[in-house]
C-alpha atoms as a PDB file:
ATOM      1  CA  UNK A   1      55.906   0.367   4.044  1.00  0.00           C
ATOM      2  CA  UNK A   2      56.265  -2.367   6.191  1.00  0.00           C
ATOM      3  CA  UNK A   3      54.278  -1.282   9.698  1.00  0.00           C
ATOM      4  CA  UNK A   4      55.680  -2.892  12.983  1.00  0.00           C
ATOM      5  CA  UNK A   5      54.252  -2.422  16.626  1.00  0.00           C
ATOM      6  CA  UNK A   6      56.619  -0.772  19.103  1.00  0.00           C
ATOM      7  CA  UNK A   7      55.469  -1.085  22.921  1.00  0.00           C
ATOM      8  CA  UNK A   8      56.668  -1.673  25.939  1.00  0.00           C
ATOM      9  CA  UNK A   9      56.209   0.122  29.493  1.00  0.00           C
ATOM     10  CA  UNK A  10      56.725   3.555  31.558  1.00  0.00           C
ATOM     11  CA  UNK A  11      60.490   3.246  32.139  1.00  0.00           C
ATOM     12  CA  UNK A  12      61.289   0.089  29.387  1.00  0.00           C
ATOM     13  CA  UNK A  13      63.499   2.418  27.277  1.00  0.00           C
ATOM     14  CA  UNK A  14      60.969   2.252  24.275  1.00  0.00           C
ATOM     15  CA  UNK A  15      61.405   5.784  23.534  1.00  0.00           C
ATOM     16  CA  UNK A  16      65.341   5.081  23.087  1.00  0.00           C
ATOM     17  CA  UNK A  17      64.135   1.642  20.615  1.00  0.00           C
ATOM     18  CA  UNK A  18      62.439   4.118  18.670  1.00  0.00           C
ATOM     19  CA  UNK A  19      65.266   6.741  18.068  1.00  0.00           C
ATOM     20  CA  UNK A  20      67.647   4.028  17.025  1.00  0.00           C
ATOM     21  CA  UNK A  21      64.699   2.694  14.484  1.00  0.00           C
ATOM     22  CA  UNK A  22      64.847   6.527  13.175  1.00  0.00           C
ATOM     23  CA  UNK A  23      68.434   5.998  13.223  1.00  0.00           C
ATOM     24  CA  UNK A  24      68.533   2.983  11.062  1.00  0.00           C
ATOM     25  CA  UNK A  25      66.134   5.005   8.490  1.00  0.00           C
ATOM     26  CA  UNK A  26      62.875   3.766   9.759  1.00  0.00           C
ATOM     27  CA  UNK A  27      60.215   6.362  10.356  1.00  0.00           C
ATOM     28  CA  UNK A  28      57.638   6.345  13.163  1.00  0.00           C
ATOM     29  CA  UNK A  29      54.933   7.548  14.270  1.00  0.00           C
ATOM     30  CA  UNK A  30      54.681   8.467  17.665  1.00  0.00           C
ATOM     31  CA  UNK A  31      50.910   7.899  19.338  1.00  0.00           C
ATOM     32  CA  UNK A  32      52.542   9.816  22.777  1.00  0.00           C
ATOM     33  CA  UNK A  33      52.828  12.458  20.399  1.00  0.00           C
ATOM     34  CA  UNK A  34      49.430  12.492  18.747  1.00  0.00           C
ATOM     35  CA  UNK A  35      48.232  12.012  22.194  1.00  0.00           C
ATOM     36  CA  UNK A  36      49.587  15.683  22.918  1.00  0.00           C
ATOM     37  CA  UNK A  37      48.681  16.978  19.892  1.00  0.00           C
ATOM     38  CA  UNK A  38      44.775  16.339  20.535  1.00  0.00           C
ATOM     39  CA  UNK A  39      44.797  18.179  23.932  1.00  0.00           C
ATOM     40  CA  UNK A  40      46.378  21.412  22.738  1.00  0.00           C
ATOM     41  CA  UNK A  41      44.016  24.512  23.100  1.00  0.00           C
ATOM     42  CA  UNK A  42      40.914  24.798  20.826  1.00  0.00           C
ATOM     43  CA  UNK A  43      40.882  21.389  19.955  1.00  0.00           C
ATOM     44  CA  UNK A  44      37.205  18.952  21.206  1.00  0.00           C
ATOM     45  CA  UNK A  45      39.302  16.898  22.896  1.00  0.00           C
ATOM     46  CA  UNK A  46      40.602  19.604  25.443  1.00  0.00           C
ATOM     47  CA  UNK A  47      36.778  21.068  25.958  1.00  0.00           C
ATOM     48  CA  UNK A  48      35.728  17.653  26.742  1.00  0.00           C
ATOM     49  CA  UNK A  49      38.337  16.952  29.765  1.00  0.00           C
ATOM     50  CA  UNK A  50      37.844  20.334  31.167  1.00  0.00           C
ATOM     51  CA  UNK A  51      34.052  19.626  30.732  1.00  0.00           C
ATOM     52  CA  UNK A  52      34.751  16.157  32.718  1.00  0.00           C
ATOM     53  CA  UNK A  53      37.515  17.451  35.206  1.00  0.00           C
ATOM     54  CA  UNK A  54      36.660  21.385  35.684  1.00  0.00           C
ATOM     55  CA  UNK A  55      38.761  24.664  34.384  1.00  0.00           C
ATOM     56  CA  UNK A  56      41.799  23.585  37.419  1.00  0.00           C
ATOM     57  CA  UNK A  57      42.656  21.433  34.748  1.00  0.00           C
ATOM     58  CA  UNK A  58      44.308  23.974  32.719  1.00  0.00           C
ATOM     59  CA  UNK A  59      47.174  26.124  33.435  1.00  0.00           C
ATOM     60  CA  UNK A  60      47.002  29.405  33.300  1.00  0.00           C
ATOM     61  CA  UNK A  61      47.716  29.961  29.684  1.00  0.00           C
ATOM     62  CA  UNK A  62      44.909  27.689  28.559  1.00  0.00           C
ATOM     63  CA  UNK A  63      46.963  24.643  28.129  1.00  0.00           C
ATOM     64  CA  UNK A  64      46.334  21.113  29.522  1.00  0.00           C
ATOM     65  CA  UNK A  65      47.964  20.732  32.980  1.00  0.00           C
ATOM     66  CA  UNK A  66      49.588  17.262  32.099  1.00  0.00           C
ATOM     67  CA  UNK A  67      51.266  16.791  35.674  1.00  0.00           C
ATOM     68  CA  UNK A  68      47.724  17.820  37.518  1.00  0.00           C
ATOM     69  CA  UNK A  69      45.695  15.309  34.962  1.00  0.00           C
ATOM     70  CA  UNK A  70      48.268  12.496  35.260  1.00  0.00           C
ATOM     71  CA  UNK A  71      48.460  12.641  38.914  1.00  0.00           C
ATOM     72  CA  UNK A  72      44.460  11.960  38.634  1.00  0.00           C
ATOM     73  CA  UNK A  73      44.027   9.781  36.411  1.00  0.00           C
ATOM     74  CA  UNK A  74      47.173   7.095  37.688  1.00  0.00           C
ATOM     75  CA  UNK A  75      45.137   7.327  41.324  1.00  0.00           C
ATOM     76  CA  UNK A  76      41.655   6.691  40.103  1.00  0.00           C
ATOM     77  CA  UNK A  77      41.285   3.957  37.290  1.00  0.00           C
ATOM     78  CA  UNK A  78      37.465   5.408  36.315  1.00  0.00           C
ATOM     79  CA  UNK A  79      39.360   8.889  35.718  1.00  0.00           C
ATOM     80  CA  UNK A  80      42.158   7.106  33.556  1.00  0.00           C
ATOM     81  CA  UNK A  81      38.907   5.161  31.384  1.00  0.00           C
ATOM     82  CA  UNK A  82      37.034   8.855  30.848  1.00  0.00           C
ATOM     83  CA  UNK A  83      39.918  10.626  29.784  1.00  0.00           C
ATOM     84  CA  UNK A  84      40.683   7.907  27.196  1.00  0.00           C
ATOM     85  CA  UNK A  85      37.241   7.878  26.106  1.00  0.00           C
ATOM     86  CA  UNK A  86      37.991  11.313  25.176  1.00  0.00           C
ATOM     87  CA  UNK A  87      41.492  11.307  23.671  1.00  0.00           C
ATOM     88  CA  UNK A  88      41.662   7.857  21.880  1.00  0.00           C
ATOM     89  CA  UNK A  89      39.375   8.251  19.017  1.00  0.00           C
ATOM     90  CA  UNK A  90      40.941  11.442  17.676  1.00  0.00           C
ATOM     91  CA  UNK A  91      44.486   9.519  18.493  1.00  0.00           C
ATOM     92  CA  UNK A  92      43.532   7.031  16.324  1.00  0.00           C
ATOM     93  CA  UNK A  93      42.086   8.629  13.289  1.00  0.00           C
ATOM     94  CA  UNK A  94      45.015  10.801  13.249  1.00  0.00           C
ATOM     95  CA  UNK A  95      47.469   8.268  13.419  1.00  0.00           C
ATOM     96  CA  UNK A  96      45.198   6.025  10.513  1.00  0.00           C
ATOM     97  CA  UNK A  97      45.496   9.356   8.208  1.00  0.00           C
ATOM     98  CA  UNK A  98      49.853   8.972   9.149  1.00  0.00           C
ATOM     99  CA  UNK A  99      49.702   5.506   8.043  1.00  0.00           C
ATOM    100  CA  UNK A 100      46.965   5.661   5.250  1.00  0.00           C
ATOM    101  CA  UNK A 101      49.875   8.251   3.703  1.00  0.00           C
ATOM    102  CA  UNK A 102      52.467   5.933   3.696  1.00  0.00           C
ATOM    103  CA  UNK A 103      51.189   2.382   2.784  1.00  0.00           C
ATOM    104  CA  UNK A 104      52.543   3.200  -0.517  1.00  0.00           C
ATOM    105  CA  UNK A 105      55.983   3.747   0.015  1.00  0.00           C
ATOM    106  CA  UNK A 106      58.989   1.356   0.849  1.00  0.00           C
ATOM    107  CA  UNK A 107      60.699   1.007   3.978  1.00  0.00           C
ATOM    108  CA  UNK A 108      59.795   0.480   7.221  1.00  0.00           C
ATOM    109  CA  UNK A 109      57.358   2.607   9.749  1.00  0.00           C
ATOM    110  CA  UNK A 110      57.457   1.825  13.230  1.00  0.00           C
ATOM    111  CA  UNK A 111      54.084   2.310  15.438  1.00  0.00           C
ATOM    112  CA  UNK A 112      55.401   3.486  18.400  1.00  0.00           C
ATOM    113  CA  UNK A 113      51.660   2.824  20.923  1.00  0.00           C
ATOM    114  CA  UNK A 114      52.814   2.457  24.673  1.00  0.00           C
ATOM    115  CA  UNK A 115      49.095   0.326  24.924  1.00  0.00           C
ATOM    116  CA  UNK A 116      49.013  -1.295  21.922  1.00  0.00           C
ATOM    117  CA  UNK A 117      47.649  -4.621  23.562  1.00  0.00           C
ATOM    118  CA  UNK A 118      45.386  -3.193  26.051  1.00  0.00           C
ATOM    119  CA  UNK A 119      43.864  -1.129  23.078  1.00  0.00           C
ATOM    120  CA  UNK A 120      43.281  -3.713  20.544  1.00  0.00           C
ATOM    121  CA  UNK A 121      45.632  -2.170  17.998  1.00  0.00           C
ATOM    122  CA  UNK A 122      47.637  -5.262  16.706  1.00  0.00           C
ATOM    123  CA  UNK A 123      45.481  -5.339  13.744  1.00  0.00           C
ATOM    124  CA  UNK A 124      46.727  -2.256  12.127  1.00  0.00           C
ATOM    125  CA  UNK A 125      50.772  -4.121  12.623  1.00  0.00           C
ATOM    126  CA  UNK A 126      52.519  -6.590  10.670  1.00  0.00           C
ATOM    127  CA  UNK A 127      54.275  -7.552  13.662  1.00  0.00           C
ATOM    128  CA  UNK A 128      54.707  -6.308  17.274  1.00  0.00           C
ATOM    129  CA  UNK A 129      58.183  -5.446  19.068  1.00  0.00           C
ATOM    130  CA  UNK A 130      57.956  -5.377  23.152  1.00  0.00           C
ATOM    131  CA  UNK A 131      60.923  -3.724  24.663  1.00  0.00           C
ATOM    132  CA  UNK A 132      61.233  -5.483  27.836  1.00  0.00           C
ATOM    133  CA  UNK A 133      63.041  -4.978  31.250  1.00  0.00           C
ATOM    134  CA  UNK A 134      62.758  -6.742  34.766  1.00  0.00           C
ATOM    135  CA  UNK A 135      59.825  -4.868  37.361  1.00  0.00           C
ATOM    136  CA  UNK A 136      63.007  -3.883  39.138  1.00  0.00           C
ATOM    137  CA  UNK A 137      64.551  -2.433  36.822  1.00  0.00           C
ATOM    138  CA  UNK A 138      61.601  -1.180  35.537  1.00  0.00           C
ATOM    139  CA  UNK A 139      60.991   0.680  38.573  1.00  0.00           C
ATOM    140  CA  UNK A 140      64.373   1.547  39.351  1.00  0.00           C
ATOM    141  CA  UNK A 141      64.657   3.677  36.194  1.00  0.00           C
ATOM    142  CA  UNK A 142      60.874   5.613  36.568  1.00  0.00           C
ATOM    143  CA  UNK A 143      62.400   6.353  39.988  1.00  0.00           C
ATOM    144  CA  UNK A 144      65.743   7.614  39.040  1.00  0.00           C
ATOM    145  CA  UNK A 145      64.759   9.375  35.636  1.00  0.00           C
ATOM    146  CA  UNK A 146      61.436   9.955  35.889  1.00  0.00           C
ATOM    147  CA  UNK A 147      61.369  12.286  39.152  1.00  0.00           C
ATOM    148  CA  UNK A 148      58.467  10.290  40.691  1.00  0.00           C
ATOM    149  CA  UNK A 149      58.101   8.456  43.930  1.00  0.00           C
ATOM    150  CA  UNK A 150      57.983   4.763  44.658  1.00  0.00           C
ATOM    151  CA  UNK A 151      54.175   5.086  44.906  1.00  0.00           C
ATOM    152  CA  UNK A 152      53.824   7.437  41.941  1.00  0.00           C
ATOM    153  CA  UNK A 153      55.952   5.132  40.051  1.00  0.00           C
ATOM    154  CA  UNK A 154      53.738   2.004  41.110  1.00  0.00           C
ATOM    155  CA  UNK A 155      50.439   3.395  40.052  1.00  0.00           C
ATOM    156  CA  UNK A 156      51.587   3.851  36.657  1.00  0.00           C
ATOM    157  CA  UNK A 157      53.241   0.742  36.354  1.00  0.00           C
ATOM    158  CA  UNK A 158      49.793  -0.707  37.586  1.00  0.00           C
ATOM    159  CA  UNK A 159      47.821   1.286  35.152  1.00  0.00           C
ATOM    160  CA  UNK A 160      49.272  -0.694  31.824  1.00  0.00           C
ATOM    161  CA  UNK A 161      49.485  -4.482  31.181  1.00  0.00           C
ATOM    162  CA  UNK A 162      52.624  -6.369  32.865  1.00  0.00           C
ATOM    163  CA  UNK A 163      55.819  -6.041  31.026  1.00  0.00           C
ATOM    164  CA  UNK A 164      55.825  -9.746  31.170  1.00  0.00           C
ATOM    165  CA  UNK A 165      53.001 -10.390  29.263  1.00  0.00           C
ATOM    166  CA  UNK A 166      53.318  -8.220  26.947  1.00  0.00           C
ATOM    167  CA  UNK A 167      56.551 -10.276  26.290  1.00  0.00           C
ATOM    168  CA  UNK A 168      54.547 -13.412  26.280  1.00  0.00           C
ATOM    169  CA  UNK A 169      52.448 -12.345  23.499  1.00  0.00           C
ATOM    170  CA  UNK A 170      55.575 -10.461  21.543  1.00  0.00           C
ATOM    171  CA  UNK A 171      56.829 -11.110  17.844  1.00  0.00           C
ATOM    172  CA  UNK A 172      60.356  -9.773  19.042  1.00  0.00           C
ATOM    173  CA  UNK A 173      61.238  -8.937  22.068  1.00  0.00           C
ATOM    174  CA  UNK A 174      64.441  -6.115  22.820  1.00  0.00           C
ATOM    175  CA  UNK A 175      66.222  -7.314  26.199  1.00  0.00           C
ATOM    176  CA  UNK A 176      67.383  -3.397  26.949  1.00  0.00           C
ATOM    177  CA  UNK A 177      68.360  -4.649  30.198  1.00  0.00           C
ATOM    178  CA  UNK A 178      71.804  -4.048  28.878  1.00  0.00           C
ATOM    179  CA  UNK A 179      73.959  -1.144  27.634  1.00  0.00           C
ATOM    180  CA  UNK A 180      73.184   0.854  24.887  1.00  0.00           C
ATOM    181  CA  UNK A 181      75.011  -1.219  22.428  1.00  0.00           C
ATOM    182  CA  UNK A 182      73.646  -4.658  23.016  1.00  0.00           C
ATOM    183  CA  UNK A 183      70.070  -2.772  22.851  1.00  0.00           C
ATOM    184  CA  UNK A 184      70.939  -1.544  19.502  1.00  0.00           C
ATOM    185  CA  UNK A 185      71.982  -4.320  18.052  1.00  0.00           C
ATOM    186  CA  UNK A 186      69.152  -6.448  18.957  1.00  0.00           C
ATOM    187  CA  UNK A 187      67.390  -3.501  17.179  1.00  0.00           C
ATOM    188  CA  UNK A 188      69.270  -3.468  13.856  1.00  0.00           C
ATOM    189  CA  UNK A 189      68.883  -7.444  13.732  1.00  0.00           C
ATOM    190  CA  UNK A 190      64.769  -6.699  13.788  1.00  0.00           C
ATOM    191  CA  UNK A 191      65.056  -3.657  10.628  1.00  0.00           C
ATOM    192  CA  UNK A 192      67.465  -5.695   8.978  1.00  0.00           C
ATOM    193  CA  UNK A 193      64.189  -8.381   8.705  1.00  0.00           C
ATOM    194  CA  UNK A 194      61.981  -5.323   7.382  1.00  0.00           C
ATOM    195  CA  UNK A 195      64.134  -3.083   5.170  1.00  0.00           C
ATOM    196  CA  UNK A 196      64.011  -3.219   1.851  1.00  0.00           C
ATOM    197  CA  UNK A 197      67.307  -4.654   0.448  1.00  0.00           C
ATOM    198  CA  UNK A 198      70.145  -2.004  -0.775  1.00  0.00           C
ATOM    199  CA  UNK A 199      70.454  -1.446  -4.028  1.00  0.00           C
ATOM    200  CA  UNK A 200      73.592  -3.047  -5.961  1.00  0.00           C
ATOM    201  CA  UNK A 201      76.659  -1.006  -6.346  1.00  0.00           C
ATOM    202  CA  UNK A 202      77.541  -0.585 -10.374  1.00  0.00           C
END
């Protein structure tokens, strides 16, 4: 398969570039997933941040409180570092094993890694997709959608690499400034590159 970086930013609309990938017949895999995966109960990863943070971590079931450990980590940059100490190796095996499985097969799979620059992961990519929006609306959206405050919304912004140079250093770039329609076609123009050519009707 052909393997192309997705990325972008909290509130960039990558999640909706990667449905309409799926959409197109692409499949990807999703490292926000894999990320929740290796906190569920009873796996290392879990035992380590409750060894770091303390049993308040969890909720009273035994799972991760993800609001609690977010709220911590987007306030204290040393916090954010430990905990992906912890979770990114197991992230990325898992996600090598995904891709590993695949090489084989035509088509194209879409790596969908929200730090994909500030992790050093463009070598496992053909090419890399940023979908890009203005800090405005950027912000505008985390605001509206997201349910967090101005500051909230600011520390997480903070916490990953610029929008605007992750553009800089972009193969493609998806403007999703735009309605839904313009997005997607700026998306089918990028598979269309990738996707193996349709067989000849008899």
């Amino acid at each position: 398969m052909r393997a192309l970086g997705l990325t972008g930013g909290i509130g960039s609309g990558k999640s909706m570039v990667a449905e309409m990938f799926v959409q197109l017949g692409a499949e990807v895999i999703d490292a926000d997933r894999l990320a929740r995966d290796v906190v569920e109960p009873g796996q290392p990863a879990l035992e380590e941040i409750v060894n770091t943070f303390g049993p308040d971590i969890l909720l009273p079931d035994g799972r991760l409180n993800r609001g609690k450990l977010a709220a911590t980590i987007f306030a204290d940059a040393a916090a954010r570092q430990r905990v992906n100490a912890i979770t990114h190796p197991p992230i990325r095996a898992r996600m090598e094993i995904q891709v590993a499985a695949r090489r084989q097969r035509s088509g194209v799979l879409i790596l969908d890694i929200p730090l994909l620059y500030e992790n050093g992961r463009t070598d496992i990519v053909e090419k890399v997709i940023v979908v890009w929006v203005d800090p405005q609306t950027q912000l505008q959206r985390i605001t509206q959608r997201g349910g967090l405050s101005l500051d909230e919304a600011r520390l997480r912004i903070a916490a990953q690499m610029p929008l605007d140079d992750k553009r800089a250093r972009a193969d493609y770039v998806i403007d999703n400034r735009g309605d839904r329609e313009n997005t997607r076609r700026q998306v089918e123009a990028i598979y269309r590159r990738y996707a193996p050519p349709e067989p000849a009707p008899r």
